[in-house]
C-alpha atoms as a PDB file:
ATOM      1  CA  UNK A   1      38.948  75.889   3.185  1.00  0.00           C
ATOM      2  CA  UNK A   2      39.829  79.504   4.173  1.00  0.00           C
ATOM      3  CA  UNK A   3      44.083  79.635   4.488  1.00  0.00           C
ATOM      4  CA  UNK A   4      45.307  82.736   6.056  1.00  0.00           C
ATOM      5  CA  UNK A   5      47.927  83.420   8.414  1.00  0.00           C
ATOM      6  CA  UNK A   6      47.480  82.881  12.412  1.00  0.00           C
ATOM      7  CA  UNK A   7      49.844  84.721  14.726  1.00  0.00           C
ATOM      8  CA  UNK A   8      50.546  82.616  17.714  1.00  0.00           C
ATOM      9  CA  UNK A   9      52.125  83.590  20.917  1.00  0.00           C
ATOM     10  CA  UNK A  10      52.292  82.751  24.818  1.00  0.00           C
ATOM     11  CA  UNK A  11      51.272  85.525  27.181  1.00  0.00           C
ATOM     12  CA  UNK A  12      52.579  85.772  30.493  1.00  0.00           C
ATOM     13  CA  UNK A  13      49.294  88.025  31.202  1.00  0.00           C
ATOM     14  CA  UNK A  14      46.984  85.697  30.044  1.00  0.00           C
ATOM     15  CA  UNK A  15      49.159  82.888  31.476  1.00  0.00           C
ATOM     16  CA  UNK A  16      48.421  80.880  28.309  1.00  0.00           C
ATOM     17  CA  UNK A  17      48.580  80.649  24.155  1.00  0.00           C
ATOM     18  CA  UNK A  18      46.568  83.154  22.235  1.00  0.00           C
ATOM     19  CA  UNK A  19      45.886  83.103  18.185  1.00  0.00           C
ATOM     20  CA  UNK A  20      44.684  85.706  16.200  1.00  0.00           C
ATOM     21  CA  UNK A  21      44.020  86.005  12.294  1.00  0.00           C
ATOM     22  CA  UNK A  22      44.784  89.279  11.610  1.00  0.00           C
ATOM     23  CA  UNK A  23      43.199  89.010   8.023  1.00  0.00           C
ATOM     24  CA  UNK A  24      39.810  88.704   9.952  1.00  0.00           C
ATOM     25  CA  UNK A  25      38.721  91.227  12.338  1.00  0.00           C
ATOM     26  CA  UNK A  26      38.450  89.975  15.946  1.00  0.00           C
ATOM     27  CA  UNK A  27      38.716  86.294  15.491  1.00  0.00           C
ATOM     28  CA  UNK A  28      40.582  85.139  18.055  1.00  0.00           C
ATOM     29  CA  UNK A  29      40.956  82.366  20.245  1.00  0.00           C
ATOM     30  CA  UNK A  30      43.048  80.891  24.004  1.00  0.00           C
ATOM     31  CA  UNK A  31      44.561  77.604  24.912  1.00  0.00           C
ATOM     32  CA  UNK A  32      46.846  76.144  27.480  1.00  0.00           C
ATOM     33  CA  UNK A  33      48.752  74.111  25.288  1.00  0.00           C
ATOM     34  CA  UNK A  34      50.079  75.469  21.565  1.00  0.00           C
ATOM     35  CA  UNK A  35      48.260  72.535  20.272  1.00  0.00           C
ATOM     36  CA  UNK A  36      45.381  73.422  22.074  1.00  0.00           C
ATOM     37  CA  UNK A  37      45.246  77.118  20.836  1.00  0.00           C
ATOM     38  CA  UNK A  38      45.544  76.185  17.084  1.00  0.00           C
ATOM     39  CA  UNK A  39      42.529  73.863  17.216  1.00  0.00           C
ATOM     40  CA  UNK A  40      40.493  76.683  18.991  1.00  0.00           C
ATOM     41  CA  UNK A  41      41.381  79.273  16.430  1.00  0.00           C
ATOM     42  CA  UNK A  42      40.038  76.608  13.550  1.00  0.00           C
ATOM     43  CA  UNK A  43      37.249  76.706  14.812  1.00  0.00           C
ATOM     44  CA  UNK A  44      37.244  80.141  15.611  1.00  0.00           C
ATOM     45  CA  UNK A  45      38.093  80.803  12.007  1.00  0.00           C
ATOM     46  CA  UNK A  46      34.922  78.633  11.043  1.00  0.00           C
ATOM     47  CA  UNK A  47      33.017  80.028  13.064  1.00  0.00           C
ATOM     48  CA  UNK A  48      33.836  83.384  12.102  1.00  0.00           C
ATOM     49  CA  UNK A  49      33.373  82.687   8.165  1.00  0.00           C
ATOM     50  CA  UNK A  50      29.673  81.126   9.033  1.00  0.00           C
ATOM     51  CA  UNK A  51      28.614  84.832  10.889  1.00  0.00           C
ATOM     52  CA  UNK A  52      30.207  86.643   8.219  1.00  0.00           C
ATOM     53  CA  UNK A  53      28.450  84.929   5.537  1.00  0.00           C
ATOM     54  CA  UNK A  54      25.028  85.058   7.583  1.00  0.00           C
ATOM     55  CA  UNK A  55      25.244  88.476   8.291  1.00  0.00           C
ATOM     56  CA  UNK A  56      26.210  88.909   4.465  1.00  0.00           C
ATOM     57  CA  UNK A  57      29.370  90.886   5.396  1.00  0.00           C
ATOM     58  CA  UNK A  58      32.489  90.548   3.120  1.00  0.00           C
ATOM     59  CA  UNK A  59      34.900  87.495   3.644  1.00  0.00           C
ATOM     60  CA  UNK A  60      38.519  89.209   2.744  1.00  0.00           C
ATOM     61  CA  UNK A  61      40.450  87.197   0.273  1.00  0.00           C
ATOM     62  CA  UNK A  62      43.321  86.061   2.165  1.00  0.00           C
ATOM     63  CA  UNK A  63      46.894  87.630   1.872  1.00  0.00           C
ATOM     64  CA  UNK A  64      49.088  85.072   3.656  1.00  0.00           C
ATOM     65  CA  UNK A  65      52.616  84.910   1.965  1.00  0.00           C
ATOM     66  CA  UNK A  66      52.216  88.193  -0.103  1.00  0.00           C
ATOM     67  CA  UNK A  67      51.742  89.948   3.164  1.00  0.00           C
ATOM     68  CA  UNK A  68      54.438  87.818   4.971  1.00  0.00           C
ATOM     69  CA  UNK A  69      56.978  88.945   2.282  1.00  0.00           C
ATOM     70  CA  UNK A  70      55.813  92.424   2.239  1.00  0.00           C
ATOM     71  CA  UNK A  71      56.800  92.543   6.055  1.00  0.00           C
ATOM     72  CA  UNK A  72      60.040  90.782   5.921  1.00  0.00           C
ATOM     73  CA  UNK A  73      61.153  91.828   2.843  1.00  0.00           C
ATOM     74  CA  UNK A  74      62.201  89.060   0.569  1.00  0.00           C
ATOM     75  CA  UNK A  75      62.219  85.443   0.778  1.00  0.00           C
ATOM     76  CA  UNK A  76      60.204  82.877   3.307  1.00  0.00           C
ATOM     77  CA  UNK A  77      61.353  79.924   4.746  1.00  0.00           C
ATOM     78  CA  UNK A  78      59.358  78.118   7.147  1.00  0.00           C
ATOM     79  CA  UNK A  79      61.467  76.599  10.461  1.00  0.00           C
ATOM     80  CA  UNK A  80      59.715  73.883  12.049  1.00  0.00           C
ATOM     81  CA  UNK A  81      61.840  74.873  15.801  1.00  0.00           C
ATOM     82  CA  UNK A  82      60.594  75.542  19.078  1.00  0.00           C
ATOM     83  CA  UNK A  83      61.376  79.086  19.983  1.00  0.00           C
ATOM     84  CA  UNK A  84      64.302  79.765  21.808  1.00  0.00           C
ATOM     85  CA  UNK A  85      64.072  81.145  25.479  1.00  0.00           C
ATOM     86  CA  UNK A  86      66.619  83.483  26.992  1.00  0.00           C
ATOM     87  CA  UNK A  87      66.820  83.327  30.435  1.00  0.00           C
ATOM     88  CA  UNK A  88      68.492  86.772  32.407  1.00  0.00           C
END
């Protein structure tokens, strides 16, 4: 199994969830639901691994945390929260 990180997010301009893997280029995926969107990009993710290895381009070795710390600068702690919404 391939573990790398997935950025999730709503977009009001898609009107829907969208996941992306930065680690691999273009893989991508939509859903209405969050738990919809993280199944997609799965197999999105599998999908993209099978074309890479077909087309005998390079699989990067996943960065994950070491990246995650690099951006935020110190220690991780994952929240299992539903984001907060601000309303103006």
């Amino acid at each position: 199994m391939y573990k790398c990180a997935i950025e999730a997010f709503y977009s009001e301009e898609d009107e829907g969830y969208v996941a992306i893997v930065p680690e691999l280029a273009g893989c991508s995926s939509f859903g209405n639901t969050e738990e919809a969107v993280l199944k997609e990009i799965m197999t999105a993710i599998e999908l993209w691994l099978q074309a890479a290895g077909k087309e005998g381009r390079e699989i990067p070795q996943p960065v994950g945390k070491p990246l995650l710390r690099a951006i935020v600068g110190g220690d991780i702690a994952v929240h299992h929260a539903r984001p907060q919404v601000a309303v103006v």
